[in-house]
Protein backbone atom coordinates (compact mmCIF):
# COMPACT_ATOMS: atom_id res chain seq x y z
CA UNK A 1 2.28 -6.29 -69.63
CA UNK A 2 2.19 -5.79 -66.01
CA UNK A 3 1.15 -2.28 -65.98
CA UNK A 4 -1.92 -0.67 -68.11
CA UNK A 5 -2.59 2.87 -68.15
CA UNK A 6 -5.72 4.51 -70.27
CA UNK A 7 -8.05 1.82 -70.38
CA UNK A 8 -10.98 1.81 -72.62
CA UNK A 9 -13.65 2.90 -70.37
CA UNK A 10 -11.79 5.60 -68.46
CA UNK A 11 -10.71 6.53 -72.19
CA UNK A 12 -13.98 7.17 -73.22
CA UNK A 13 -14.95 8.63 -69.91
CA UNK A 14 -12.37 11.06 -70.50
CA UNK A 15 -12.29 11.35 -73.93
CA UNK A 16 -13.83 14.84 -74.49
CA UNK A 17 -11.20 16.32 -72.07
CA UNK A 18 -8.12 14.61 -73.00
CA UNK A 19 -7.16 17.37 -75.16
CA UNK A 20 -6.88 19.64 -72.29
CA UNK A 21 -5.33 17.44 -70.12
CA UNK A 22 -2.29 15.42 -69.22
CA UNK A 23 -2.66 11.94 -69.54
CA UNK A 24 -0.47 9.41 -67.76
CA UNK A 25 3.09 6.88 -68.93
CA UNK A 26 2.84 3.32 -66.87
CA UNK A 27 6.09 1.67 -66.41
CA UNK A 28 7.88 0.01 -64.21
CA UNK A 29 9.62 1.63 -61.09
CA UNK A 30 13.47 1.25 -60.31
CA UNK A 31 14.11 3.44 -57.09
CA UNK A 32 18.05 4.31 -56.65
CA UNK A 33 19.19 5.05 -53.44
CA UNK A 34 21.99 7.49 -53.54
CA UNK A 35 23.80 10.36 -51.81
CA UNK A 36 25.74 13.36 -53.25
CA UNK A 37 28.18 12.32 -50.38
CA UNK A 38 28.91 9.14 -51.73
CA UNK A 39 31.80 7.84 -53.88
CA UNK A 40 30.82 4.95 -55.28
CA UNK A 41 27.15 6.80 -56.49
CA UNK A 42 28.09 8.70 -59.61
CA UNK A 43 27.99 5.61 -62.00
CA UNK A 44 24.37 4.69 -60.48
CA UNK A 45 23.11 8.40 -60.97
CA UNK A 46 24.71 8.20 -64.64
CA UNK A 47 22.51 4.90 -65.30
CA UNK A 48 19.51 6.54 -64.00
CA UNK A 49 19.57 9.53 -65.98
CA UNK A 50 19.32 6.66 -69.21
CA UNK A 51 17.22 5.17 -67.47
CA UNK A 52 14.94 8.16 -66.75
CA UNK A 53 14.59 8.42 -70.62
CA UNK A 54 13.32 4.93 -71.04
CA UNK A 55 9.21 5.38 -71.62
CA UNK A 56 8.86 2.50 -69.95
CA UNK A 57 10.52 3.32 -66.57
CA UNK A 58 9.80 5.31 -63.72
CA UNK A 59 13.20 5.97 -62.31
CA UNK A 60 13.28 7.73 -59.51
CA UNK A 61 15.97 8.67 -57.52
CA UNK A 62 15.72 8.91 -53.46
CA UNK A 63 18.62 10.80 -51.94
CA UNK A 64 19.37 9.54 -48.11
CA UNK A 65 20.74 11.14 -45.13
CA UNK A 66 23.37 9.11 -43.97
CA UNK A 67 26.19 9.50 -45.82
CA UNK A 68 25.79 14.00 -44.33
CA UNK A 69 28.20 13.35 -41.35
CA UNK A 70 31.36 13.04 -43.49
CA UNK A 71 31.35 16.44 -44.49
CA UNK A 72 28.84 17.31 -47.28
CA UNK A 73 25.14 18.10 -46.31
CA UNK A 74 23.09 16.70 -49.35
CA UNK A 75 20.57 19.02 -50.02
CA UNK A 76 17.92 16.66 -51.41
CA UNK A 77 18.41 13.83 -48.96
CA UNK A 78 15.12 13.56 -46.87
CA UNK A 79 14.89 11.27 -43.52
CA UNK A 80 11.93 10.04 -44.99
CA UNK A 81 13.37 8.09 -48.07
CA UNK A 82 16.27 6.41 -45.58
CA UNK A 83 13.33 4.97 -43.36
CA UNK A 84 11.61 3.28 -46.99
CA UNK A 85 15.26 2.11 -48.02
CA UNK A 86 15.81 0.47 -43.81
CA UNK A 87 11.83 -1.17 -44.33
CA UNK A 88 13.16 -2.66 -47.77
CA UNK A 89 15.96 -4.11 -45.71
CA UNK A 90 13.86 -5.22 -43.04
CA UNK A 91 11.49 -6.77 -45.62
CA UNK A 92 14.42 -8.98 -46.53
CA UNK A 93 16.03 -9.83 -42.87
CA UNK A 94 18.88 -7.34 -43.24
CA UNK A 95 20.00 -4.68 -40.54
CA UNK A 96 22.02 -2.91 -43.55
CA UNK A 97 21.22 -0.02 -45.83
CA UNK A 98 23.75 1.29 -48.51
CA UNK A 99 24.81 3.32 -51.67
CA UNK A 100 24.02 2.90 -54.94
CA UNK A 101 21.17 0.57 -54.34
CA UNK A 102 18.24 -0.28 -56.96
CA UNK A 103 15.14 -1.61 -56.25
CA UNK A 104 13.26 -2.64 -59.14
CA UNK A 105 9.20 -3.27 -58.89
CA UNK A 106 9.45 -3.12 -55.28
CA UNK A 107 10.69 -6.28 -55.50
CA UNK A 108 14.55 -6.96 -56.90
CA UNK A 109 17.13 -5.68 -54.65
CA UNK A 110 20.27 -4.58 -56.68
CA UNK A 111 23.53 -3.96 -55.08
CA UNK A 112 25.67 -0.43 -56.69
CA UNK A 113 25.25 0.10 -60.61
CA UNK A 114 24.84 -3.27 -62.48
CA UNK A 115 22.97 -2.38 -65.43
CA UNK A 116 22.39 -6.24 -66.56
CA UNK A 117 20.80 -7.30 -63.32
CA UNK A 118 19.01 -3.86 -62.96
CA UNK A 119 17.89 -4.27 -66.76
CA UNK A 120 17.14 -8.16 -66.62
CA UNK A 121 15.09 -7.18 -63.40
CA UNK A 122 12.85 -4.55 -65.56
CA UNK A 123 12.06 -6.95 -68.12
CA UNK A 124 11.17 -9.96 -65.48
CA UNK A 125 8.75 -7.18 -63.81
CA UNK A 126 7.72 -6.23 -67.18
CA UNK A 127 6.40 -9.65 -68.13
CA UNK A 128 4.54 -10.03 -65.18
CA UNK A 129 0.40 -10.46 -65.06
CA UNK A 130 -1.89 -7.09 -64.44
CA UNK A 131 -2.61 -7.33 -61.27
CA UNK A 132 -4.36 -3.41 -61.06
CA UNK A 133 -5.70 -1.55 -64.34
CA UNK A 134 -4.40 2.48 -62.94
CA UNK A 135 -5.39 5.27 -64.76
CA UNK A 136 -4.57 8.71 -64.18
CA UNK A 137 -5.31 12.55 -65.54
CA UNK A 138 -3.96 15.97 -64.57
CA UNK A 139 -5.92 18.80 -64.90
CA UNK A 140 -3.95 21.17 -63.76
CA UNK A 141 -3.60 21.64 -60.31
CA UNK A 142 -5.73 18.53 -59.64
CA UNK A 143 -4.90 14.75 -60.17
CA UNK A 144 -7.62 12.17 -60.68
CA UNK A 145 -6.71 8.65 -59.89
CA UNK A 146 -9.02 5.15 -61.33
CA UNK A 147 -7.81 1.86 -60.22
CA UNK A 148 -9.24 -1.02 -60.47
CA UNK A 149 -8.05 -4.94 -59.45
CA UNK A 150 -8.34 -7.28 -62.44
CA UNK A 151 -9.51 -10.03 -59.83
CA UNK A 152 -10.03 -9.18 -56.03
CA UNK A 153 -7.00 -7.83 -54.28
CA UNK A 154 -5.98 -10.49 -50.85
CA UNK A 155 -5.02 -7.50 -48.80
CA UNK A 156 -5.08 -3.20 -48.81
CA UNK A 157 -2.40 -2.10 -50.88
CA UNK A 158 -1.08 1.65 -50.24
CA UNK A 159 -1.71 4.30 -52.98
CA UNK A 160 1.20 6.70 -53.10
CA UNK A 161 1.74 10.24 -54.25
CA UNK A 162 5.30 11.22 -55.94
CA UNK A 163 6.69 14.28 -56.87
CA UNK A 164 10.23 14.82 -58.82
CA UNK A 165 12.14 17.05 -59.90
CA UNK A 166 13.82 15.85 -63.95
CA UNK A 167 17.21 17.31 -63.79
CA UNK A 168 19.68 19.01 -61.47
CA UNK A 169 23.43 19.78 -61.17
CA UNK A 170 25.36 19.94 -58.22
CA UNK A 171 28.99 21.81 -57.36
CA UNK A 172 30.04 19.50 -54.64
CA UNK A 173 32.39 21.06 -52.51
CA UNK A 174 33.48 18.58 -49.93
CA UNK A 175 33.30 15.25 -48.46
CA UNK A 176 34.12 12.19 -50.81
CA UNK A 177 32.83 13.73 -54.31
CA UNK A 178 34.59 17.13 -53.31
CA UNK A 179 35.23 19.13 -56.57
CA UNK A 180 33.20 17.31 -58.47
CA UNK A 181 30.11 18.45 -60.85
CA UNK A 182 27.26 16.38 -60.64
CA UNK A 183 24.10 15.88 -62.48
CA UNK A 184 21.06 13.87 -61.18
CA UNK A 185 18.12 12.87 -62.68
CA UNK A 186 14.30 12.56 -61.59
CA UNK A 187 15.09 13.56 -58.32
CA UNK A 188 12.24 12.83 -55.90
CA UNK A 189 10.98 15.97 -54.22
CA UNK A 190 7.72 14.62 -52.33
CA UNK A 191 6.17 11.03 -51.47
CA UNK A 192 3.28 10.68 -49.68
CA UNK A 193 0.78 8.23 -48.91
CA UNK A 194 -3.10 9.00 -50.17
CA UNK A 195 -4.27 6.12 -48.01
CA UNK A 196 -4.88 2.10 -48.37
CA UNK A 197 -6.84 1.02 -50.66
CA UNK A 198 -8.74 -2.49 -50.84
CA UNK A 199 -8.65 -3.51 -53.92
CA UNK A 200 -11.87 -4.67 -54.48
CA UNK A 201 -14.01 -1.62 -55.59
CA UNK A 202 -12.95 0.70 -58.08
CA UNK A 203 -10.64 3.20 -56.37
CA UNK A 204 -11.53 6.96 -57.65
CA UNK A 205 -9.96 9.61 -55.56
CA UNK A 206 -8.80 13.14 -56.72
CA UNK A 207 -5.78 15.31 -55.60
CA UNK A 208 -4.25 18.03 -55.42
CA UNK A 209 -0.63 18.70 -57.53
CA UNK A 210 0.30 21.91 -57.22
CA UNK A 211 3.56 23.04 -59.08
CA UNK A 212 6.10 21.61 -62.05
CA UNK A 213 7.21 19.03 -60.83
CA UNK A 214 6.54 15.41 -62.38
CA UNK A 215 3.67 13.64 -60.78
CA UNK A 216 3.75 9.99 -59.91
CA UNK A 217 1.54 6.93 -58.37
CA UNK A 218 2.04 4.14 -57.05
CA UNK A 219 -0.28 1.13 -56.09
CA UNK A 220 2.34 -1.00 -53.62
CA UNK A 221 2.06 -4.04 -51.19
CA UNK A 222 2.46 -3.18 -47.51
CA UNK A 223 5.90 -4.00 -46.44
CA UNK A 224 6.84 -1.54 -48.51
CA UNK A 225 6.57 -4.43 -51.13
CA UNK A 226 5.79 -5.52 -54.45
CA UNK A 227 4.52 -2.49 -56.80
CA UNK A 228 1.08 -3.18 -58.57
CA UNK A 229 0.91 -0.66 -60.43
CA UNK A 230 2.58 2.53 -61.38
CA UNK A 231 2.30 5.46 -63.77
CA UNK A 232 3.81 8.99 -64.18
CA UNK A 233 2.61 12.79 -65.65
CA UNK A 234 6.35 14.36 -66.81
């Protein structure tokens, strides 16, 4: 497996305060790039929420801004998560951003809701060498975070805080969806960047989570690129 979460030695290291603690999921990420505005989105945001009960996913769903000019204001779009979705583009040669998109690993770009190409891309990442052992624990308002390369990393990777909110629905009165009730899953609330990390001493870094919401991290490529390693709190 790509991904391993709770190794041995942070196990033991933690061992006399897992009970009191929260312990991390890995799995692999699938990002969905959607709007509330959109159309053509409600299939996608119906796969993710089956997708968001799949242990071995992190799906996480990134609401843009650019679909809020044709009459409906989405009101968990962020400006933030249409700049990653243009520098996925960009890591490809396009000019050209869109809804439903996936992006699986950081790596497979899916076009609208195909759940064999979305699936198929899961289990390719899935099968993938460890490339970074990540091992997190909550206690409560503060996150600790072990990583470690399984050989030497070639260049600093980007360690990423993510927030998300499990389950919403939405009256959508206008624009293309107008009249329509809509539910959304794992709806990301917060991503942040902890800093870059080298890869080739162990990271250990602690921070702070305040609130409900899920908690997730992400060891990524610059670019934004390939994902490392990930693993969520619920």
């Amino acid at each position: 497996m790509k991904y391993l979460a709770l190794s041995a030695a942070f196990g033991l290291l933690m061992a006399s305060e897992a009970l009191a603690a929260d312990l991390a999921m890995p799995g692999t990420v699938v990002e969905l790039y959607t709007s509330q505005g959109c159309s053509s989105c409600p299939p996608a945001d119906a796969y993710l929420r089956k997708l968001a009960a799949d242990p071995d996913v992190i799906a996480l769903a990134l609401h843009v801004d650019y679909w809020d000019y044709i009459g409906w204001k989405d009101d968990f779009a962020q400006p933030l998560f249409t700049a990653r979705q243009k520098a996925y583009a960009h890591g490809v040669g396009s000019n050209t951003i869109y809804t439903p998109q996936m992006i699986v690993g950081g790596r497979a770009q899916v076009a609208g809701a195909d759940p064999e190409e979305v699936e198929r891309a899961i289990r390719h990442d899935q099968r993938l060498p460890a490339v970074v052992q990540l091992d997190l624990i909550r206690h409560d308002d503060q996150l600790e975070i072990v990583a470690k390369a399984i050989s030497p990393l070639t260049a600093p990777v980007q360690v990423q805080l993510v927030r998300y909110h499990p389950l919403a629905s939405v009256q959508i009165a206008e624009g293309e969806n107008a009249g329509q009730i809509l539910s959304y899953a794992n709806i990301v609330t917060d991503w942040v960047s902890l800093g870059q990390w080298g890869g080739r001493s162990v990271l250990h870094l602690t921070a702070p989570v305040l609130g409900a919401d899920a908690v997730v991290v992400i060891v990524q490529a610059a670019g934004p690129g390939e994902i490392l390693a990930a693993a969520q709190i619920r």
